[in-house]
PDB file of N, CA and C in Angstrom:
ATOM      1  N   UNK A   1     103.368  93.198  90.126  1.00  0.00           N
ATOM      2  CA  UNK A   1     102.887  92.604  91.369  1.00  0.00           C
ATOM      3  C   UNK A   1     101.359  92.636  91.380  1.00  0.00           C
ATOM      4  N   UNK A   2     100.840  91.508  91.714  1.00  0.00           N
ATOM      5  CA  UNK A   2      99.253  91.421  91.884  1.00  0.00           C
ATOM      6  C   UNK A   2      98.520  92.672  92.791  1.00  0.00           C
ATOM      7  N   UNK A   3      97.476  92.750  92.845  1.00  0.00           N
ATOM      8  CA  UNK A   3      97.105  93.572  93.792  1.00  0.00           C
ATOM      9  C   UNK A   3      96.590  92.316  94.857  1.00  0.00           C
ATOM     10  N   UNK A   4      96.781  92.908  96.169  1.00  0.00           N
ATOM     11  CA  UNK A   4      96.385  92.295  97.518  1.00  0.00           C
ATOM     12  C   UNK A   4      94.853  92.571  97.203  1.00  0.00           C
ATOM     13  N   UNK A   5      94.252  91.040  97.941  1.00  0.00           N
ATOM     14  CA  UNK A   5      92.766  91.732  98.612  1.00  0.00           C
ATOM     15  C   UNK A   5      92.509  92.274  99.224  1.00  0.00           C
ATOM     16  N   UNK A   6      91.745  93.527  99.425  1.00  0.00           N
ATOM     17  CA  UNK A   6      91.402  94.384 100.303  1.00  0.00           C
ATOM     18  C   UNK A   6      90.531  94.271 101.706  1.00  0.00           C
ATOM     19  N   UNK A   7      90.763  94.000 103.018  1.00  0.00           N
ATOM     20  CA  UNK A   7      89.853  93.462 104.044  1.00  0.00           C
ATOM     21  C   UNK A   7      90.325  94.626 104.609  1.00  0.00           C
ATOM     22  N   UNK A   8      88.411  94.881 105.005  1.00  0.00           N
ATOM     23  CA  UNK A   8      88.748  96.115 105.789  1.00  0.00           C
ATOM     24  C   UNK A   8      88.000  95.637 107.154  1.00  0.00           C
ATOM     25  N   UNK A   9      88.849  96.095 108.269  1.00  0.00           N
ATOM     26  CA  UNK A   9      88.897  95.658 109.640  1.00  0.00           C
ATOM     27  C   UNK A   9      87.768  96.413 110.621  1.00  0.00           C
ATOM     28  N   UNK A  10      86.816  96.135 111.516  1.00  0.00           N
ATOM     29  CA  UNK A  10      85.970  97.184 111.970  1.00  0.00           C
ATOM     30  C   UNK A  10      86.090  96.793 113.299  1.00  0.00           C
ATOM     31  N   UNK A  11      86.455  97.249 114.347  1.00  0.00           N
ATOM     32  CA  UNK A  11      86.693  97.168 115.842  1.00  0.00           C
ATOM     33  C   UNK A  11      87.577  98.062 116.787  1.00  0.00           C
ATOM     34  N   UNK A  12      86.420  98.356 118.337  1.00  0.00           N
ATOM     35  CA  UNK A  12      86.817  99.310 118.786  1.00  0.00           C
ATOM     36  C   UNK A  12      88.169  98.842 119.947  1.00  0.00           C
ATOM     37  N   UNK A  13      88.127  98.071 120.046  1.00  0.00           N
ATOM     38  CA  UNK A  13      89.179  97.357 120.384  1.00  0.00           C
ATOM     39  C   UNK A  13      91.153  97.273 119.902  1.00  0.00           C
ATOM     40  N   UNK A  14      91.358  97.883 120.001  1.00  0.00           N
ATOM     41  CA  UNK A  14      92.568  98.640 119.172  1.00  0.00           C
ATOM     42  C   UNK A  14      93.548  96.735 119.785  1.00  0.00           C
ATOM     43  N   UNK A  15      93.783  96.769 120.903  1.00  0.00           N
ATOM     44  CA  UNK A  15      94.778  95.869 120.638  1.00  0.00           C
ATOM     45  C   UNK A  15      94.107  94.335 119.738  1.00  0.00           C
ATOM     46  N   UNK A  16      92.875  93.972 120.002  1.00  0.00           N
ATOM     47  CA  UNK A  16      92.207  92.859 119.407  1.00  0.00           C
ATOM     48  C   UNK A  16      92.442  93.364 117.607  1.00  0.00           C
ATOM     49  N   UNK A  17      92.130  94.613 116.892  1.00  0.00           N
ATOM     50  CA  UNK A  17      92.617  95.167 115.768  1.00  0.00           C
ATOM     51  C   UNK A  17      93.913  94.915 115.086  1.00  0.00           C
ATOM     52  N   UNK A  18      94.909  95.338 116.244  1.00  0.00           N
ATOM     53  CA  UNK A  18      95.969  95.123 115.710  1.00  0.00           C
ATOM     54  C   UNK A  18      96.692  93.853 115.496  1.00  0.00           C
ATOM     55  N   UNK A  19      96.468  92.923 116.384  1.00  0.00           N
ATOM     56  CA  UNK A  19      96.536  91.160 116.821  1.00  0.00           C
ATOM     57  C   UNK A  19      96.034  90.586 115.738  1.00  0.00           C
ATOM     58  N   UNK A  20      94.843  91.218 115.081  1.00  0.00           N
ATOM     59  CA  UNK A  20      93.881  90.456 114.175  1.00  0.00           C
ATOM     60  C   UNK A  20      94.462  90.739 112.394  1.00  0.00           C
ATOM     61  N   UNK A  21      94.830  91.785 112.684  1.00  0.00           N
ATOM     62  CA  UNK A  21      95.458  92.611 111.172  1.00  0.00           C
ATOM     63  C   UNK A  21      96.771  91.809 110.912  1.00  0.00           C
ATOM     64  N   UNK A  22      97.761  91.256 112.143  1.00  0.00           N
ATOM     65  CA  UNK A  22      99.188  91.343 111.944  1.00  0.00           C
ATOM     66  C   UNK A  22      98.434  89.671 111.572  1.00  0.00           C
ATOM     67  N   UNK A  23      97.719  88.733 111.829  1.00  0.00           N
ATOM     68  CA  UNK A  23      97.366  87.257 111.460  1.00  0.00           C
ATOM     69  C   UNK A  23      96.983  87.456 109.775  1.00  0.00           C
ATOM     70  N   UNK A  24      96.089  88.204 109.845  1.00  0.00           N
ATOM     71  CA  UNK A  24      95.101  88.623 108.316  1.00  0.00           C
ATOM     72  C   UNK A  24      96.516  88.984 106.928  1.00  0.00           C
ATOM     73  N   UNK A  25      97.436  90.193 107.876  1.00  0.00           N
ATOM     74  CA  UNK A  25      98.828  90.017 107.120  1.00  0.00           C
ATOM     75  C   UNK A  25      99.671  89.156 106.766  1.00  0.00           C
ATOM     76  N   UNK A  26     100.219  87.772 107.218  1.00  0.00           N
ATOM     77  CA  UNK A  26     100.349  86.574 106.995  1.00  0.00           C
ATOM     78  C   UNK A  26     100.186  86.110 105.647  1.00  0.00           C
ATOM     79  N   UNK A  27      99.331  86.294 105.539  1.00  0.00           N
ATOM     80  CA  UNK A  27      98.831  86.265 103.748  1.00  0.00           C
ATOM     81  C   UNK A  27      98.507  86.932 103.117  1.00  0.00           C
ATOM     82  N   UNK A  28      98.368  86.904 101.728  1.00  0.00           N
ATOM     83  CA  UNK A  28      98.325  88.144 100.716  1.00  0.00           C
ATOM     84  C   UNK A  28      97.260  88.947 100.853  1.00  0.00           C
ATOM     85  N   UNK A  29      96.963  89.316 101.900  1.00  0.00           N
ATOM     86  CA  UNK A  29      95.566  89.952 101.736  1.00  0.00           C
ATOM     87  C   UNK A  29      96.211  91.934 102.267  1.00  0.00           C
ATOM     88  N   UNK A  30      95.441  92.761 101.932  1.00  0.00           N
ATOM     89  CA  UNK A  30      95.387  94.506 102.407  1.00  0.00           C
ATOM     90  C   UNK A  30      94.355  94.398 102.961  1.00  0.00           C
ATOM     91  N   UNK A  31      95.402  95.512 104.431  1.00  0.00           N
ATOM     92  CA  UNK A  31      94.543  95.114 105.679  1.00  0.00           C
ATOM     93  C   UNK A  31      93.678  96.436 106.164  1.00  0.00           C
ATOM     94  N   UNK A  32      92.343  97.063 106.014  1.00  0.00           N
ATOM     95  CA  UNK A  32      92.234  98.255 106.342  1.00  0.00           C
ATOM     96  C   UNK A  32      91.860  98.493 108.066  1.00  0.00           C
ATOM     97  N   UNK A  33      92.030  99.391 108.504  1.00  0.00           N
ATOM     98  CA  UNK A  33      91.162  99.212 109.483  1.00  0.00           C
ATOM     99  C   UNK A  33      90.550 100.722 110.265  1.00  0.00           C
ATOM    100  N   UNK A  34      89.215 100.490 111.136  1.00  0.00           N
ATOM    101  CA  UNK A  34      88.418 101.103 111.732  1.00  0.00           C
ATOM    102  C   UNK A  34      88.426 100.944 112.995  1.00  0.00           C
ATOM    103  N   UNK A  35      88.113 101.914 113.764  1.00  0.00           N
ATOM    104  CA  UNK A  35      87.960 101.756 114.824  1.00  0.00           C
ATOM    105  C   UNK A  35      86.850 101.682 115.818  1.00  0.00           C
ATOM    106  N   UNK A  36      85.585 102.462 114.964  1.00  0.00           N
ATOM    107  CA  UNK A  36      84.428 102.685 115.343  1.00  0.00           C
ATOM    108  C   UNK A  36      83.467 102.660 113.864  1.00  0.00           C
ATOM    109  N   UNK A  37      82.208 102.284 114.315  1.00  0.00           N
ATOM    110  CA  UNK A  37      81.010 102.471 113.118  1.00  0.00           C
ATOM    111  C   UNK A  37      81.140 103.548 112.189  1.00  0.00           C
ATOM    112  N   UNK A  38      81.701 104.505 112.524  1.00  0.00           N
ATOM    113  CA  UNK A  38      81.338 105.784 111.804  1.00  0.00           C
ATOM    114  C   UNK A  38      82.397 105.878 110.724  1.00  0.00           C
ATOM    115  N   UNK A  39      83.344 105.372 111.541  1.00  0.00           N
ATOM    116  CA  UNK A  39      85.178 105.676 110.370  1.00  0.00           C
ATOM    117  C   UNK A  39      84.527 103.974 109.360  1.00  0.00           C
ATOM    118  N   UNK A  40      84.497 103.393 109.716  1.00  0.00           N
ATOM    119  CA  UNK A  40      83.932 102.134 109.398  1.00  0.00           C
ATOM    120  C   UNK A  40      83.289 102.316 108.028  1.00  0.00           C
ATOM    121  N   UNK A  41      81.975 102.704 107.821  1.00  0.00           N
ATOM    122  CA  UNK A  41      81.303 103.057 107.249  1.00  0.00           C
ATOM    123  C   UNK A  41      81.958 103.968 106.115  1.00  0.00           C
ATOM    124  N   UNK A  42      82.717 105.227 106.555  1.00  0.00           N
ATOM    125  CA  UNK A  42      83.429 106.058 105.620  1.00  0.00           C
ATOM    126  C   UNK A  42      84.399 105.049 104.819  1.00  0.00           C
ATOM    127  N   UNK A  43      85.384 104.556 105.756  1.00  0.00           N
ATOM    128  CA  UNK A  43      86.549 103.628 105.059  1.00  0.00           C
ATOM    129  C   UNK A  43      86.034 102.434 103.632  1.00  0.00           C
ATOM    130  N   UNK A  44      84.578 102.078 104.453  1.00  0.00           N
ATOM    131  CA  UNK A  44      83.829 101.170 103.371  1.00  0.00           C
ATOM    132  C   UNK A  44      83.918 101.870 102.159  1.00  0.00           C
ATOM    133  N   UNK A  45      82.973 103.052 101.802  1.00  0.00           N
ATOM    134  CA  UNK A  45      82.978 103.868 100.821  1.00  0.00           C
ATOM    135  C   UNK A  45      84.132 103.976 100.093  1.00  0.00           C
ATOM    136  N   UNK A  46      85.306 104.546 100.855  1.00  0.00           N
ATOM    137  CA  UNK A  46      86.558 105.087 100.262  1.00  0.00           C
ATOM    138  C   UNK A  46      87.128 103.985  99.346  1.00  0.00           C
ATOM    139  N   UNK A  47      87.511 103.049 100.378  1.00  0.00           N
ATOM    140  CA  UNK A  47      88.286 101.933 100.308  1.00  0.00           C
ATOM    141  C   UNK A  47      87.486 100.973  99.207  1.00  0.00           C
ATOM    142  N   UNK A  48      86.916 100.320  99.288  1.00  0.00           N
ATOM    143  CA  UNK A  48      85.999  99.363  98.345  1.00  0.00           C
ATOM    144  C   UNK A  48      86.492  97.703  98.873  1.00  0.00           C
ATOM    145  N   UNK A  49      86.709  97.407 100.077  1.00  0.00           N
ATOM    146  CA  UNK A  49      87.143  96.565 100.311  1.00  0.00           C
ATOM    147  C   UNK A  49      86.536  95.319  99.385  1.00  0.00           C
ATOM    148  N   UNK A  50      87.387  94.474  99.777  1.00  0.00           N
ATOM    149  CA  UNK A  50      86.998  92.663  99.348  1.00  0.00           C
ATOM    150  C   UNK A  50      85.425  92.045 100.154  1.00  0.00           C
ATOM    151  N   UNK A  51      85.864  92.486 101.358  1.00  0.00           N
ATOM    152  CA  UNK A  51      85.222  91.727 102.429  1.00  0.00           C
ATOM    153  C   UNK A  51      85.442  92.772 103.617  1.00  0.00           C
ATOM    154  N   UNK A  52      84.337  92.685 104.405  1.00  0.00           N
ATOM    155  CA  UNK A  52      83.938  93.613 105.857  1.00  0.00           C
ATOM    156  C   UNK A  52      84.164  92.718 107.047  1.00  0.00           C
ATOM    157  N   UNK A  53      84.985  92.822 107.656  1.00  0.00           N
ATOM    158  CA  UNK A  53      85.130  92.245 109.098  1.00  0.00           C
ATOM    159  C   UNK A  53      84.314  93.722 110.247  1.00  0.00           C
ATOM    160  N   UNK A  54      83.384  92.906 110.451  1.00  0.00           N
ATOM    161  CA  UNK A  54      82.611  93.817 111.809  1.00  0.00           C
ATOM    162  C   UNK A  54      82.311  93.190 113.013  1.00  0.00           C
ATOM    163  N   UNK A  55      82.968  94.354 113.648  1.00  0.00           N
ATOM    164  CA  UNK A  55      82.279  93.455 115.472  1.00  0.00           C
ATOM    165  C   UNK A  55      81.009  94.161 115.715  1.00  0.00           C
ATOM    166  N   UNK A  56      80.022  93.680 116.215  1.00  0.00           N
ATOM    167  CA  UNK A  56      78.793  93.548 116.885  1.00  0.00           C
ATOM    168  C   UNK A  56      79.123  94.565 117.901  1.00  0.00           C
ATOM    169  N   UNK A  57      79.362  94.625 118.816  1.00  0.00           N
ATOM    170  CA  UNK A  57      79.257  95.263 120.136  1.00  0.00           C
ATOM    171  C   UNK A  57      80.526  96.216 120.396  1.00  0.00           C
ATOM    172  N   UNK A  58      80.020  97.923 119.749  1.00  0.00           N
ATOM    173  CA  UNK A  58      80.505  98.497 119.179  1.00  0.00           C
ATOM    174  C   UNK A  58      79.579 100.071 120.103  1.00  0.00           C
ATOM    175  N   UNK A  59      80.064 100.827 120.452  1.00  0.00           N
ATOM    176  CA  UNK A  59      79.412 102.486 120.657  1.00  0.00           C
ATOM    177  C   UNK A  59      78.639 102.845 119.258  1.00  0.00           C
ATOM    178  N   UNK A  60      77.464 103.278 119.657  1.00  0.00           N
ATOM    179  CA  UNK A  60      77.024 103.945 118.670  1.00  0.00           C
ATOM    180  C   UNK A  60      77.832 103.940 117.178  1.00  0.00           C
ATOM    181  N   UNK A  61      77.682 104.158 115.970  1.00  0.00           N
ATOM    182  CA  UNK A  61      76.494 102.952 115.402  1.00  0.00           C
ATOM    183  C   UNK A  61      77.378 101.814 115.789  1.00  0.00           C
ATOM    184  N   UNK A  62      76.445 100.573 116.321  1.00  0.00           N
ATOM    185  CA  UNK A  62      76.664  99.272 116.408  1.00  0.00           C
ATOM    186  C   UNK A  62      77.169  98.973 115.098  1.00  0.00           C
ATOM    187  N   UNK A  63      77.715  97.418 115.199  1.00  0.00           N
ATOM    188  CA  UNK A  63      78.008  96.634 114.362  1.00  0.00           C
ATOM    189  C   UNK A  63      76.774  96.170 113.440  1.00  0.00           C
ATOM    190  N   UNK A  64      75.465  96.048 113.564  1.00  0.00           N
ATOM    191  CA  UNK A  64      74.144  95.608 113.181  1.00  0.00           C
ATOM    192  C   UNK A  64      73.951  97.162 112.297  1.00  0.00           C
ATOM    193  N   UNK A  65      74.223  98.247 113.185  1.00  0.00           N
ATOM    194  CA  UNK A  65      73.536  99.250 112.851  1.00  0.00           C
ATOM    195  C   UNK A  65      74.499  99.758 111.228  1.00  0.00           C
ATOM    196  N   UNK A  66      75.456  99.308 111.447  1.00  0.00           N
ATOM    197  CA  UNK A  66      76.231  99.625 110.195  1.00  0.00           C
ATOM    198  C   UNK A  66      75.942  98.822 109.116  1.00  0.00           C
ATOM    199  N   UNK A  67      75.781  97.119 109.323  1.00  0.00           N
ATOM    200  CA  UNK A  67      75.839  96.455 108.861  1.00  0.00           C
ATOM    201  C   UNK A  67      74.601  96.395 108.021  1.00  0.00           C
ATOM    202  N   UNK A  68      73.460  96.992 108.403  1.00  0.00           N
ATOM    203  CA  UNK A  68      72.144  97.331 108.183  1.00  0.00           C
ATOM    204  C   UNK A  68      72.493  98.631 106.816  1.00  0.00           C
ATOM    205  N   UNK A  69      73.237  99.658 107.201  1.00  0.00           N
ATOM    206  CA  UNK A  69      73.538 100.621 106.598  1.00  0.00           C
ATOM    207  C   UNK A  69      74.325 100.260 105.287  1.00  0.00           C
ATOM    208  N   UNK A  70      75.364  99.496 105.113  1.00  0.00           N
ATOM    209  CA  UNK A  70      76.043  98.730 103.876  1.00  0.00           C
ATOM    210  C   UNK A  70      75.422  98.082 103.056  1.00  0.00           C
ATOM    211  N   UNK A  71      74.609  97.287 103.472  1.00  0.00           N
ATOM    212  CA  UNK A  71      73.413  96.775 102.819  1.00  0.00           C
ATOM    213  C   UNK A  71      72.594  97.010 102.023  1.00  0.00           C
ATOM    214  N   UNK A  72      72.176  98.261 102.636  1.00  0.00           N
ATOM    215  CA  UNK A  72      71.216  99.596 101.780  1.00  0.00           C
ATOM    216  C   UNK A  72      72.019 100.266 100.342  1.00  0.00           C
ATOM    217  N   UNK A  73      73.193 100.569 100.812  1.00  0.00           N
ATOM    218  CA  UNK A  73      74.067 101.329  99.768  1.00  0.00           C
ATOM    219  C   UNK A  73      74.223 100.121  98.536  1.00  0.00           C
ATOM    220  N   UNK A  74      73.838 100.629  97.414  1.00  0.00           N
ATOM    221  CA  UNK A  74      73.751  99.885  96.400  1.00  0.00           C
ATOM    222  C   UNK A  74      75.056  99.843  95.853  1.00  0.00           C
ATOM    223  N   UNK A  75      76.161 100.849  95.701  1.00  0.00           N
ATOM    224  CA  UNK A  75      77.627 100.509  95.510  1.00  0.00           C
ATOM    225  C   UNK A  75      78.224  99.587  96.512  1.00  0.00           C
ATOM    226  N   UNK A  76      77.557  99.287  97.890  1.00  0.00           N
ATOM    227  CA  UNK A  76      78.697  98.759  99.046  1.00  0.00           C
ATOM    228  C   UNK A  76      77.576  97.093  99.275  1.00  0.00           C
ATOM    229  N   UNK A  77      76.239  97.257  98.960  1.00  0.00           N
ATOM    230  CA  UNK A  77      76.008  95.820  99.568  1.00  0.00           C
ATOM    231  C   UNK A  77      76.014  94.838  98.837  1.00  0.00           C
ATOM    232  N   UNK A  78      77.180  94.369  97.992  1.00  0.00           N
ATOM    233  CA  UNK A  78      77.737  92.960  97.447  1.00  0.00           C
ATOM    234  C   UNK A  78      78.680  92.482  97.962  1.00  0.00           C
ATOM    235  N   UNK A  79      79.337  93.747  98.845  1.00  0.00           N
ATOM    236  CA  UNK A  79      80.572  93.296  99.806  1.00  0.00           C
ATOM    237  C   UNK A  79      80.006  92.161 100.999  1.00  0.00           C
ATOM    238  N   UNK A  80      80.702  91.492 101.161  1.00  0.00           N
ATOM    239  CA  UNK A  80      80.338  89.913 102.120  1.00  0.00           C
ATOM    240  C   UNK A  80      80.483  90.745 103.170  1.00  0.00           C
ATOM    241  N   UNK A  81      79.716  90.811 104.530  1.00  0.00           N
ATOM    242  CA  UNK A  81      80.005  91.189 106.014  1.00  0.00           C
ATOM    243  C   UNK A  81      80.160  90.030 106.333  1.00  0.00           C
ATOM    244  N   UNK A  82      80.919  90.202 107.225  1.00  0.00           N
ATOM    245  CA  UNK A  82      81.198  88.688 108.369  1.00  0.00           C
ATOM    246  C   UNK A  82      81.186  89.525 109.579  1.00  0.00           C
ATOM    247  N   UNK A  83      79.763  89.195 110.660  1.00  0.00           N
ATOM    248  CA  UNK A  83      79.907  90.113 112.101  1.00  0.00           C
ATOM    249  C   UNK A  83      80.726  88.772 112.982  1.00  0.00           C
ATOM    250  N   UNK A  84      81.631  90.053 114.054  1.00  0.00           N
ATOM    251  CA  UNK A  84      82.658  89.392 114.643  1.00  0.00           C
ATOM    252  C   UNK A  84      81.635  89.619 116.094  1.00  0.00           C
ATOM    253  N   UNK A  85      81.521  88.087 117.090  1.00  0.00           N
ATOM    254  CA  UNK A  85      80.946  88.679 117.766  1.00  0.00           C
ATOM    255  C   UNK A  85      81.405  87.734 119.202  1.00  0.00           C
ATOM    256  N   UNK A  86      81.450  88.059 120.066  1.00  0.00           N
ATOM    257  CA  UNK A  86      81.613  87.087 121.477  1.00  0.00           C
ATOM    258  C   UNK A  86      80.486  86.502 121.712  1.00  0.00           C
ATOM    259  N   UNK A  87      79.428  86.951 121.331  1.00  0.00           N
ATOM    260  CA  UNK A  87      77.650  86.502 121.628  1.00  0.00           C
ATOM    261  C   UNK A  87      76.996  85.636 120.860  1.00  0.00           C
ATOM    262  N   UNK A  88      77.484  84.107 120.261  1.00  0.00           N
ATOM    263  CA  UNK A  88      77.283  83.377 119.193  1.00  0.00           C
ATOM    264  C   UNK A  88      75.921  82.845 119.334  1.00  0.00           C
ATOM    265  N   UNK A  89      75.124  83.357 120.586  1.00  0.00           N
ATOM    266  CA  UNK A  89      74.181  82.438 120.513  1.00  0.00           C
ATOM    267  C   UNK A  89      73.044  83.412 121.602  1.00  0.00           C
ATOM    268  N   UNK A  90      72.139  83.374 121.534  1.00  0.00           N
ATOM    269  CA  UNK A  90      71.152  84.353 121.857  1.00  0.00           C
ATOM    270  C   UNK A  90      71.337  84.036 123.196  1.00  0.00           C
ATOM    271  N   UNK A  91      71.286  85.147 124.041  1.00  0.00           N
ATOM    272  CA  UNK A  91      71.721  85.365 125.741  1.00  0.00           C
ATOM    273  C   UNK A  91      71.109  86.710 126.089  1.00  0.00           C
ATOM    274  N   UNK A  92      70.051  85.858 127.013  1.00  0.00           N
ATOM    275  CA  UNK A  92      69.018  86.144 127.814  1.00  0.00           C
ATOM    276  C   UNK A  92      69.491  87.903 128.085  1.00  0.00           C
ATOM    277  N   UNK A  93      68.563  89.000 127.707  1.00  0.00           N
ATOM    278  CA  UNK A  93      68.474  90.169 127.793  1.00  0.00           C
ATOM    279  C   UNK A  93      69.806  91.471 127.473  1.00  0.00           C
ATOM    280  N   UNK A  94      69.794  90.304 126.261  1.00  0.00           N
ATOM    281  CA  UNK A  94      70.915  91.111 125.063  1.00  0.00           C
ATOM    282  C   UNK A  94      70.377  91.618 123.981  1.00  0.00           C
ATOM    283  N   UNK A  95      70.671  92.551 123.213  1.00  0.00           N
ATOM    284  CA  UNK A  95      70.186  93.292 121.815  1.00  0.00           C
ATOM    285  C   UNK A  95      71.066  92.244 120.663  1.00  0.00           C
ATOM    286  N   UNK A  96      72.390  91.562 121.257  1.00  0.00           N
ATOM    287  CA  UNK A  96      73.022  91.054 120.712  1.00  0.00           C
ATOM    288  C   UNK A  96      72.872  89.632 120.189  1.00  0.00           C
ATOM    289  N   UNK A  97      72.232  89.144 119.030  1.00  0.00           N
ATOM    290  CA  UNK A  97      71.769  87.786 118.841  1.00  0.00           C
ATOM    291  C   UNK A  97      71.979  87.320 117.464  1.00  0.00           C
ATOM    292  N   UNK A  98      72.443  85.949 117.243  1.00  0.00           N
ATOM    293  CA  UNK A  98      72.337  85.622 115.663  1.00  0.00           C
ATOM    294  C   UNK A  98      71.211  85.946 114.737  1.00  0.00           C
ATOM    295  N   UNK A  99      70.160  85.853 115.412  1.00  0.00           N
ATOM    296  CA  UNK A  99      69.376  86.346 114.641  1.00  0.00           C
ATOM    297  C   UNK A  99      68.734  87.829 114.491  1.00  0.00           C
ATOM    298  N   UNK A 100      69.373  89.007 115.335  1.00  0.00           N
ATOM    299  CA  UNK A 100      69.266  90.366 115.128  1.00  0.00           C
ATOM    300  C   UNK A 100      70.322  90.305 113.903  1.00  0.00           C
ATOM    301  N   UNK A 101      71.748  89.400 114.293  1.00  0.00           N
ATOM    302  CA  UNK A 101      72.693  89.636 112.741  1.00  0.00           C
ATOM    303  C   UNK A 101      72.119  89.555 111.778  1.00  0.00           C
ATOM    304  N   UNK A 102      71.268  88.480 111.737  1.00  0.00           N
ATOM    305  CA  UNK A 102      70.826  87.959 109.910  1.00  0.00           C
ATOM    306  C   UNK A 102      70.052  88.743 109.882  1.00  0.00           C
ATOM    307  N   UNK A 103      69.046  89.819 110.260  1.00  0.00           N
ATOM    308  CA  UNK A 103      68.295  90.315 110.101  1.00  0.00           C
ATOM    309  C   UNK A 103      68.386  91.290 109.569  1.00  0.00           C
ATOM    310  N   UNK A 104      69.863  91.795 109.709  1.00  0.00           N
ATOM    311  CA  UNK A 104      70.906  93.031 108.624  1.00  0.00           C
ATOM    312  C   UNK A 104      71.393  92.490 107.551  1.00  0.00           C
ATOM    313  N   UNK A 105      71.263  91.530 107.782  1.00  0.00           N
ATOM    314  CA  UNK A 105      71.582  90.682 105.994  1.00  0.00           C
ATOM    315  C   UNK A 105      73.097  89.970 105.649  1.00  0.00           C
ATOM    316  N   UNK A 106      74.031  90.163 107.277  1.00  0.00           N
ATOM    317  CA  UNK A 106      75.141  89.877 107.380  1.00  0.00           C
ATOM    318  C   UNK A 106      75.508  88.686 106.361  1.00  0.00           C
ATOM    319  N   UNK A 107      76.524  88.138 105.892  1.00  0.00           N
ATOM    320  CA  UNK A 107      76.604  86.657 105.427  1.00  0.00           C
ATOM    321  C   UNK A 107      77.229  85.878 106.733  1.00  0.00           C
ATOM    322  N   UNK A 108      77.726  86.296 107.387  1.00  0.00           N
ATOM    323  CA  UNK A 108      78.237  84.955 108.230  1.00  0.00           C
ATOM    324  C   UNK A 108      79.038  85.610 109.658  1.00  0.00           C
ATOM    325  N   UNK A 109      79.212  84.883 110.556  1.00  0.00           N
ATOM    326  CA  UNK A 109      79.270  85.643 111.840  1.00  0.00           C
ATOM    327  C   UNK A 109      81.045  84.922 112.124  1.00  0.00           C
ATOM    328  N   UNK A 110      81.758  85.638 112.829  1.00  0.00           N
ATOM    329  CA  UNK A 110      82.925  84.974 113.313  1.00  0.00           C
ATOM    330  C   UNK A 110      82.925  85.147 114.974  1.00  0.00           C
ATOM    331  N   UNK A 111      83.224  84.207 115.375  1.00  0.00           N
ATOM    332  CA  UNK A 111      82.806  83.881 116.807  1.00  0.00           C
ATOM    333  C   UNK A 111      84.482  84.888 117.683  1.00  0.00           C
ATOM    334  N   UNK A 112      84.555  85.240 118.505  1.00  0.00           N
ATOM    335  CA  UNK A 112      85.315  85.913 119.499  1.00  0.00           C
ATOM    336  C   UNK A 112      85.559  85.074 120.601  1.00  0.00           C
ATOM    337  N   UNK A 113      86.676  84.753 120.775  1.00  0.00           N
ATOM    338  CA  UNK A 113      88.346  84.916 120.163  1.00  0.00           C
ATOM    339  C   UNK A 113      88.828  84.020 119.403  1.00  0.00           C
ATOM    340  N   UNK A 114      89.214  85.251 118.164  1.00  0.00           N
ATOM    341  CA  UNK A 114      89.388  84.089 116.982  1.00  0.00           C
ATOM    342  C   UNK A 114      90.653  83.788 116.987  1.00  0.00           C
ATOM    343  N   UNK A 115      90.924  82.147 116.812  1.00  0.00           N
ATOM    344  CA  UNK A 115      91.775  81.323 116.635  1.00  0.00           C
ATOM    345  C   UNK A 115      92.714  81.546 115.091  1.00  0.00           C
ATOM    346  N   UNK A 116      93.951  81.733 115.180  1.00  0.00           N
ATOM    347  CA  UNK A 116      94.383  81.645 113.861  1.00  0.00           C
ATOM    348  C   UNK A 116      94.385  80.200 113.457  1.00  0.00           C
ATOM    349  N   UNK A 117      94.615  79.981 112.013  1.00  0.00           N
ATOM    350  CA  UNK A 117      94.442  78.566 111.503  1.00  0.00           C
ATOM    351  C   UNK A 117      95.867  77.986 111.503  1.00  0.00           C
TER     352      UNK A 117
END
C-alpha cells in the first residue's frame, strides 16, 4: 500500500478541525492535527508533514507567529504553509492582514469557510 500524504491540520477550533479533517479524508491524503500553535509547531517537527494547514487567528503563538517560526527551521521550511484565515483582506484595526501573512513567507492563504470541492 502507498503511503498517504501527510497534512497536518492547525486550528483551535475543534469542531471546524474535525469537519475539515473528515473532507481532507475523502481522499488519499493522512490527516494530522493541532489544536493550538504550540502542539502545532511540535507535531510539525515530529510528523514531517506534506503540507501545513494554519489558521491565522489563533491564542498565543498566532498562526503568523508560527508560521514565521517554520520558516526559520531549516528541516521544516520547504514544507508549503497555506494560512487559513476569515480575514482575506486587510480590515481596518486588525493585526490580521494578507500582507502580515506574506510577510512570514506563507505560500498561499485559504479563505474561511472553506467550501468542499
Amino acid at each position: 500500500m502507498a503511503v498517504q500524504p501527510r497534512i497536518l491540520l492547525v486550528d483551535d477550533d475543534p469542531d471546524f478541525v474535525e469537519a475539515t479533517k473528515a473532507i481532507l479524508e475523502t481522499k488519499p491524503y493522512e490527516v494530522i492535527v493541532a489544536y493550538d500553535g504550540k502542539e502545532g509547531l511540535a507535531k510539525a517537527r515530529k510528523e514531517n508533514p506534506r503540507v501545513i494547514i494554519l489558521d491565522v487567528m489563533m491564542p498565543p503563538p498566532d498562526g503568523y507567529a508560527v508560521c514565521s517560526e517554520l520558516k526559520r527551521d531549516p528541516h521544516l521550511c520547504k514544507i508549503p504553509i497555506l494560512l487559513l484565515t476569515a480575514v482575506m483582506q486587510a480590515v481596518p484595526h486588525t493585526l490580521y492582514t494578507i500582507d502580515m501573512g506574506l510577510r512570514t513567507e506563507a505560500d498561499d492563504y485559504i479563505d474561511k469557510p472553506v467550501e468542499p470541492a
